[in-house]
PDB file of N, CA and C in Angstrom:
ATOM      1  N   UNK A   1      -8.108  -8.171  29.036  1.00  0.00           N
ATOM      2  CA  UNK A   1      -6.705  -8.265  28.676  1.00  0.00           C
ATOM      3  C   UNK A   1      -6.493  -7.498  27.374  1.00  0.00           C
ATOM      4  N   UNK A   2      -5.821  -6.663  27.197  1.00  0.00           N
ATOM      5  CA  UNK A   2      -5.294  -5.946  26.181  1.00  0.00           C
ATOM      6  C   UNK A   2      -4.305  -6.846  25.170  1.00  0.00           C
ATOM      7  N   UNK A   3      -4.218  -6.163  23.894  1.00  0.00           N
ATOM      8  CA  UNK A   3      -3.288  -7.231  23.581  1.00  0.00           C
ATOM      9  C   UNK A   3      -2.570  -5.468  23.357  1.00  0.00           C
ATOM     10  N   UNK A   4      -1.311  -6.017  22.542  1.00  0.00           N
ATOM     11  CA  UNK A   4      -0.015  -5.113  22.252  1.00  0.00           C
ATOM     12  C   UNK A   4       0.046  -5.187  20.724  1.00  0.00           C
ATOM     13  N   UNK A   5      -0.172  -4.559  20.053  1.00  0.00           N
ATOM     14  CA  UNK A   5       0.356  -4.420  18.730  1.00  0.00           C
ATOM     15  C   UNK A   5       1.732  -3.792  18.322  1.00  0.00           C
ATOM     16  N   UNK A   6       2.506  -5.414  17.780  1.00  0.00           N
ATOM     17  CA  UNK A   6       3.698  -4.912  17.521  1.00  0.00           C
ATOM     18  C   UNK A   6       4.153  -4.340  16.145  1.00  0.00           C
ATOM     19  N   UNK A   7       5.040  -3.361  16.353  1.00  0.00           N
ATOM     20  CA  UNK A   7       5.116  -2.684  14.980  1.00  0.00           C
ATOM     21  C   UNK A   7       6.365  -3.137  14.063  1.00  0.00           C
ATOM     22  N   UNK A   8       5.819  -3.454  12.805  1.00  0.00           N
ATOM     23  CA  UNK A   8       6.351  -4.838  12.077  1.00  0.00           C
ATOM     24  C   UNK A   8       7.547  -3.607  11.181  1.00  0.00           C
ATOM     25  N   UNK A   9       8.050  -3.649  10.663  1.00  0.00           N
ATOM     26  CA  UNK A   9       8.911  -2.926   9.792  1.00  0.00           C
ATOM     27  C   UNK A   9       8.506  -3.628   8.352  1.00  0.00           C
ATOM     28  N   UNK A  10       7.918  -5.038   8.235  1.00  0.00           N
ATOM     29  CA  UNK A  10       7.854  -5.400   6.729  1.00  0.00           C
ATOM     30  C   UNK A  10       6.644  -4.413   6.158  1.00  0.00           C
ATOM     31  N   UNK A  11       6.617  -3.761   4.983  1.00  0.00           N
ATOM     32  CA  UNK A  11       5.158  -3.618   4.166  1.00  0.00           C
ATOM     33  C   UNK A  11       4.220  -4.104   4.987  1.00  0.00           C
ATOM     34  N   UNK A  12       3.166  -3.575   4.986  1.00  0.00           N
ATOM     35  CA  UNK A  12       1.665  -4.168   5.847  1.00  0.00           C
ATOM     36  C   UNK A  12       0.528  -3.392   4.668  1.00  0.00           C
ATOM     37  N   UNK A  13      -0.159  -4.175   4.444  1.00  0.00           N
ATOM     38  CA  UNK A  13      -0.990  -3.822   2.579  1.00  0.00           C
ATOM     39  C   UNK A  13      -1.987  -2.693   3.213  1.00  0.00           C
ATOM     40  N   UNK A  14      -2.193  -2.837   4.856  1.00  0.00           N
ATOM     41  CA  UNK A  14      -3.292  -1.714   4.719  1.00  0.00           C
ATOM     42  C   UNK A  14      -2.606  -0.461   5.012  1.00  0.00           C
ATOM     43  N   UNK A  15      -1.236  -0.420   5.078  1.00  0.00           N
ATOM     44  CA  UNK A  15      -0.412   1.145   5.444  1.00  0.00           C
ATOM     45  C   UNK A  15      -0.809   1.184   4.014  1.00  0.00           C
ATOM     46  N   UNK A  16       0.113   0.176   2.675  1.00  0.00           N
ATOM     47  CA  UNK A  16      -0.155   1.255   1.661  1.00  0.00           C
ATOM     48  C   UNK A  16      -0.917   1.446   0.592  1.00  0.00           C
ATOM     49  N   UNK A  17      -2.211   0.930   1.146  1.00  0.00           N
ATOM     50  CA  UNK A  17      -3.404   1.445   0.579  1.00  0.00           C
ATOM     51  C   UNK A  17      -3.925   2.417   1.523  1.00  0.00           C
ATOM     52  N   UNK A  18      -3.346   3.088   2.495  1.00  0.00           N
ATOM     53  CA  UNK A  18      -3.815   4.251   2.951  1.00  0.00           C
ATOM     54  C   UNK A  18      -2.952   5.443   2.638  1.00  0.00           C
ATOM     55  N   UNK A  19      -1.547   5.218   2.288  1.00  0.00           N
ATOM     56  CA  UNK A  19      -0.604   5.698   1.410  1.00  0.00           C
ATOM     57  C   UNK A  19      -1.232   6.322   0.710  1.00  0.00           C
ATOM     58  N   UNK A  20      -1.267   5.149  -0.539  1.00  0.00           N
ATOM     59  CA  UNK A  20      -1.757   5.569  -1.582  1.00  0.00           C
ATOM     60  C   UNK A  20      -3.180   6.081  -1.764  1.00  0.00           C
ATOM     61  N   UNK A  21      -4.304   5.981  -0.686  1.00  0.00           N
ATOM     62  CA  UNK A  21      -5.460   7.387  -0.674  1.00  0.00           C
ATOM     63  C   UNK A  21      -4.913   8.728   0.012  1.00  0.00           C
ATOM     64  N   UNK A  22      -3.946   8.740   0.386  1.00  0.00           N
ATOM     65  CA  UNK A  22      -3.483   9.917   0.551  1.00  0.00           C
ATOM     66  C   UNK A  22      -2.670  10.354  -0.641  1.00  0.00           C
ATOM     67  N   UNK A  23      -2.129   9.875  -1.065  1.00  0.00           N
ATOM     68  CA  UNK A  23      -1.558  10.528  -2.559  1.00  0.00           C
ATOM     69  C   UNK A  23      -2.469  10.854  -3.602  1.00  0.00           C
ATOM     70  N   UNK A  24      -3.556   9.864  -3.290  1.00  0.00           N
ATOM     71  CA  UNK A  24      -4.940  10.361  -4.763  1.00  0.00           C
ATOM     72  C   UNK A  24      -5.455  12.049  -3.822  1.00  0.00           C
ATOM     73  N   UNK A  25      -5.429  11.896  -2.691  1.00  0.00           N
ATOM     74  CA  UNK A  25      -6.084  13.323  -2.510  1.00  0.00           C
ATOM     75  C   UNK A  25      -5.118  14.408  -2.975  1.00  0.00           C
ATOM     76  N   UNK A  26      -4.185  14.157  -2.993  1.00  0.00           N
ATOM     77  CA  UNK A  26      -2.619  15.032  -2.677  1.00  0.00           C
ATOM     78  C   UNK A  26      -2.902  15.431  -4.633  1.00  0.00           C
ATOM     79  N   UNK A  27      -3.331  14.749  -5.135  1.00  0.00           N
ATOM     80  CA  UNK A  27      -3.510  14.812  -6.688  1.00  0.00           C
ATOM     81  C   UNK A  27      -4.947  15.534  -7.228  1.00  0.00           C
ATOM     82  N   UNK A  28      -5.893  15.739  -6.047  1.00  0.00           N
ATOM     83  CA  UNK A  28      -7.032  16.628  -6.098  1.00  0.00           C
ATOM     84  C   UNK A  28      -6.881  17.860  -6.334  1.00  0.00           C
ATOM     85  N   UNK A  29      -5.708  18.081  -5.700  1.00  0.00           N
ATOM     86  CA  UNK A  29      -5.479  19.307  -5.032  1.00  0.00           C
ATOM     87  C   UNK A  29      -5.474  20.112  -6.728  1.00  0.00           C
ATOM     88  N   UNK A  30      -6.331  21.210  -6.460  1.00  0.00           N
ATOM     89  CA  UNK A  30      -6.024  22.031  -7.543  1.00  0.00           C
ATOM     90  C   UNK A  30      -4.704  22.763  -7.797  1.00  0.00           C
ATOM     91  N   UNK A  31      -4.209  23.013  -6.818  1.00  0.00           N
ATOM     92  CA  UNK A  31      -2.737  24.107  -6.982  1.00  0.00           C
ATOM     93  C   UNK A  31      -1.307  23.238  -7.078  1.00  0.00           C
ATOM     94  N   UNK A  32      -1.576  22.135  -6.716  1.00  0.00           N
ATOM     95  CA  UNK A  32      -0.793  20.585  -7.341  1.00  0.00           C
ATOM     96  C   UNK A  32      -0.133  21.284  -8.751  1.00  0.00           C
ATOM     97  N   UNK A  33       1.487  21.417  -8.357  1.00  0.00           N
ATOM     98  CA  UNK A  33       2.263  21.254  -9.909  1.00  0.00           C
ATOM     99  C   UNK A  33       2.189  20.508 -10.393  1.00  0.00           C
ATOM    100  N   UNK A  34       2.889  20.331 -11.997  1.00  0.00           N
ATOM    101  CA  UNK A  34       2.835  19.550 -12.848  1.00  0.00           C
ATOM    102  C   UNK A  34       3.578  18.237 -11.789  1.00  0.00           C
ATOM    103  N   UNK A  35       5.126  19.110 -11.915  1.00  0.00           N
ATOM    104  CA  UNK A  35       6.103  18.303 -11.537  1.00  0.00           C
ATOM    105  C   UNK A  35       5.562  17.432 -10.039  1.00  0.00           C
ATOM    106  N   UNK A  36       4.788  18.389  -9.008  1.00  0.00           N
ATOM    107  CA  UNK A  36       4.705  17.943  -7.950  1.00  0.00           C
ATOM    108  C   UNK A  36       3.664  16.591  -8.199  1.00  0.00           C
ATOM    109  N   UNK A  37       2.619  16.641  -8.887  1.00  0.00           N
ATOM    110  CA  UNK A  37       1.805  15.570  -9.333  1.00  0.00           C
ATOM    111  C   UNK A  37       2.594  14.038  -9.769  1.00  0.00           C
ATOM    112  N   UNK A  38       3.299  14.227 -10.687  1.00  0.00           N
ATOM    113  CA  UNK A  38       3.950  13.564 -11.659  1.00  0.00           C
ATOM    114  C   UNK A  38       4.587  12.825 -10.662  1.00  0.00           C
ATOM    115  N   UNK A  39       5.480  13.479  -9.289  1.00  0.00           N
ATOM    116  CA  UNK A  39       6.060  12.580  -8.253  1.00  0.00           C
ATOM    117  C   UNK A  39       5.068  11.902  -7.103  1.00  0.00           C
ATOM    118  N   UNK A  40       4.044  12.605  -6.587  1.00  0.00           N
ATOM    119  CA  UNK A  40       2.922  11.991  -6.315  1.00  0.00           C
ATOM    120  C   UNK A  40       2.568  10.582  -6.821  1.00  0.00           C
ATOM    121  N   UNK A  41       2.072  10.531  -8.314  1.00  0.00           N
ATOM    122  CA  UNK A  41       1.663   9.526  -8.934  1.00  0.00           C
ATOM    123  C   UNK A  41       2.480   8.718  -8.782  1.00  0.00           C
ATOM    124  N   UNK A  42       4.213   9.063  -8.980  1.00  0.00           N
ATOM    125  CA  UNK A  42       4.869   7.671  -9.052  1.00  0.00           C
ATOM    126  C   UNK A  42       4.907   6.907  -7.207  1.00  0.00           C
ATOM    127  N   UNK A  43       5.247   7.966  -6.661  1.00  0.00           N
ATOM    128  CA  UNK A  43       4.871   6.957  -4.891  1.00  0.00           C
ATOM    129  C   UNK A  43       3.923   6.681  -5.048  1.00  0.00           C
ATOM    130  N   UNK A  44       2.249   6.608  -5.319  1.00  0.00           N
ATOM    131  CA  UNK A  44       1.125   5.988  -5.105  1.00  0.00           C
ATOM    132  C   UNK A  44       1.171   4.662  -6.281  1.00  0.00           C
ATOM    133  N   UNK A  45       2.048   4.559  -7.356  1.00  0.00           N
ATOM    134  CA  UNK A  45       2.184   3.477  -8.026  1.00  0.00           C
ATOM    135  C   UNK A  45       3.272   2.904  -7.240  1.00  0.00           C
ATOM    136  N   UNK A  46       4.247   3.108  -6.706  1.00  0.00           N
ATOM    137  CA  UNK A  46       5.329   2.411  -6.170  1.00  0.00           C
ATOM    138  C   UNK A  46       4.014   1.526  -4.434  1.00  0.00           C
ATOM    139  N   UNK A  47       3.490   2.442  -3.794  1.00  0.00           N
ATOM    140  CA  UNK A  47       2.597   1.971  -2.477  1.00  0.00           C
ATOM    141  C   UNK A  47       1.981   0.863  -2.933  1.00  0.00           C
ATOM    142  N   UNK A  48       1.072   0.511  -4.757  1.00  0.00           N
ATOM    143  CA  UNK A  48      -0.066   0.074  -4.724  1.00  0.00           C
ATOM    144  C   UNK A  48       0.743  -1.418  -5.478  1.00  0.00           C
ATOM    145  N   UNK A  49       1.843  -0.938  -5.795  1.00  0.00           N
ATOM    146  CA  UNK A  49       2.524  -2.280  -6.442  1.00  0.00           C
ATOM    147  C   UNK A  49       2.928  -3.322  -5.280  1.00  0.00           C
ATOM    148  N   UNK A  50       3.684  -2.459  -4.177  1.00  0.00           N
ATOM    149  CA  UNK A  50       3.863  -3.145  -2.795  1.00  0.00           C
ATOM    150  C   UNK A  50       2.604  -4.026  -2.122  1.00  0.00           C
ATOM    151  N   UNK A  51       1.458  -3.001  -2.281  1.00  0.00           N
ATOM    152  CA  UNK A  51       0.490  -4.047  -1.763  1.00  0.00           C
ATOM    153  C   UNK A  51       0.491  -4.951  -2.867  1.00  0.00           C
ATOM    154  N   UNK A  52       0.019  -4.598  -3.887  1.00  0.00           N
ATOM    155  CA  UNK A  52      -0.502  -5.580  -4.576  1.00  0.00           C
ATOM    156  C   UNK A  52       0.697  -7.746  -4.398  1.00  0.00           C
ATOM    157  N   UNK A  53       2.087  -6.870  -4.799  1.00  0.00           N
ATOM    158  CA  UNK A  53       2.796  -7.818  -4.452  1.00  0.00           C
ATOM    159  C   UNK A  53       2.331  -8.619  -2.929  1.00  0.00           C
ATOM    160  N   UNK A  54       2.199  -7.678  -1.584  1.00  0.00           N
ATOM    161  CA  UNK A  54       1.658  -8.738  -0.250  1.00  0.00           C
ATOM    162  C   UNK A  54       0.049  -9.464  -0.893  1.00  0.00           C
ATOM    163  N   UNK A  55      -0.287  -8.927  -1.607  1.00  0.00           N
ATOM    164  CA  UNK A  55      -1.847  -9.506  -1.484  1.00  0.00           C
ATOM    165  C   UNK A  55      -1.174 -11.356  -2.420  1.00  0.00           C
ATOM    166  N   UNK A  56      -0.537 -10.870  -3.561  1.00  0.00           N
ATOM    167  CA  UNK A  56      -0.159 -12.051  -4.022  1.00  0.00           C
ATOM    168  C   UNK A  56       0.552 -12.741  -3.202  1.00  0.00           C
ATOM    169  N   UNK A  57       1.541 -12.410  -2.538  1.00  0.00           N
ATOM    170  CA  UNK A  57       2.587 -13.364  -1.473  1.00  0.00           C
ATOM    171  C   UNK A  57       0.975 -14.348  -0.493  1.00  0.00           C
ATOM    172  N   UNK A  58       0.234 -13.384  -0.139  1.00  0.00           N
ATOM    173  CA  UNK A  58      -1.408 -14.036   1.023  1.00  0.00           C
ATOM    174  C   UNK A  58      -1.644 -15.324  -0.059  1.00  0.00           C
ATOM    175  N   UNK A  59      -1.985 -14.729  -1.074  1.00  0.00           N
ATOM    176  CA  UNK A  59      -2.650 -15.543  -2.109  1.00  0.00           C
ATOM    177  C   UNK A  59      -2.197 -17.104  -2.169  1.00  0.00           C
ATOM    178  N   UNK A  60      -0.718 -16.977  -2.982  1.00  0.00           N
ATOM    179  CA  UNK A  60      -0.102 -18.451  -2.936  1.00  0.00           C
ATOM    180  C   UNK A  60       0.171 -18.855  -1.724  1.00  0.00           C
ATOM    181  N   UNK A  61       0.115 -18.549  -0.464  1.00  0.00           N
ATOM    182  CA  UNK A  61       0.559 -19.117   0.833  1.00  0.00           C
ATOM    183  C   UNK A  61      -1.477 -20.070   1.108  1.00  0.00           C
ATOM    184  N   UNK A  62      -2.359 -19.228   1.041  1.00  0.00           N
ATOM    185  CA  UNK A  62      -4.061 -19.520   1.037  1.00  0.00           C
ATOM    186  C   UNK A  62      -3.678 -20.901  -0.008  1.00  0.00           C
ATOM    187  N   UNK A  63      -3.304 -20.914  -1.394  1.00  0.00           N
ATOM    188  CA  UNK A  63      -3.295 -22.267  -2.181  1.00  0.00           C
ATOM    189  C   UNK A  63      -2.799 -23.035  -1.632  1.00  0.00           C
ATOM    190  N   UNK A  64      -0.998 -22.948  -1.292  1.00  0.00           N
ATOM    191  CA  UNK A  64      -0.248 -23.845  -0.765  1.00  0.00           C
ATOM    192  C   UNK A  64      -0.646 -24.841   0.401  1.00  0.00           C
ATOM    193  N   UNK A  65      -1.679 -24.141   1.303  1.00  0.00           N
ATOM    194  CA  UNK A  65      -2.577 -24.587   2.593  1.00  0.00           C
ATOM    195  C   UNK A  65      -3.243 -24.929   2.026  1.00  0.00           C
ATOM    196  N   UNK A  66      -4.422 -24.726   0.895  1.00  0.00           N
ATOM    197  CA  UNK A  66      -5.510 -25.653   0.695  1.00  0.00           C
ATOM    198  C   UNK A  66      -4.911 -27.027  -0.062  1.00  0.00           C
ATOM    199  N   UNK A  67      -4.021 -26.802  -0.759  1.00  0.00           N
ATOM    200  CA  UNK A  67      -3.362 -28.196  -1.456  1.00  0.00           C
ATOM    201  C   UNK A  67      -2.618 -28.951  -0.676  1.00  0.00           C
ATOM    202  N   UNK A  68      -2.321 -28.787   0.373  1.00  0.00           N
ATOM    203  CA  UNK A  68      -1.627 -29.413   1.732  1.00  0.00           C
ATOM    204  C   UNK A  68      -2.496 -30.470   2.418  1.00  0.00           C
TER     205      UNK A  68
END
């Protein structure tokens, strides 16, 4: 039996931590402008804040269940 993976529209932490390793490569790049970098960096801080926020939302929901 197969299952179906449905495609969620909320944030999902492993899109943007794959995001954001695609923006660290995108920042390797030697021929990378200033300017083009500088906007790079801020989407891979905007991706890693998003996860970070789902990892905390996991977090207190994991307490709320163990103190239950």
């Amino acid at each position: 039996m197969s299952e179906e993976i449905v495609e969620n529209k909320e944030p999902n932490f492993e899109e943007n931590i794959k995001k954001a390793q695609e923006l660290l490569e995108k920042l390797i790049d030697p021929e990378i402008t200033l300017s083009q970098s500088v906007s790079v960096y801020k989407d891979g801080l905007k991706e890693l804040e998003t996860a970070q926020k789902l990892l905390d939302n996991v977090k207190l929901e994991f307490q709320e269940l163990s103190q239950s």
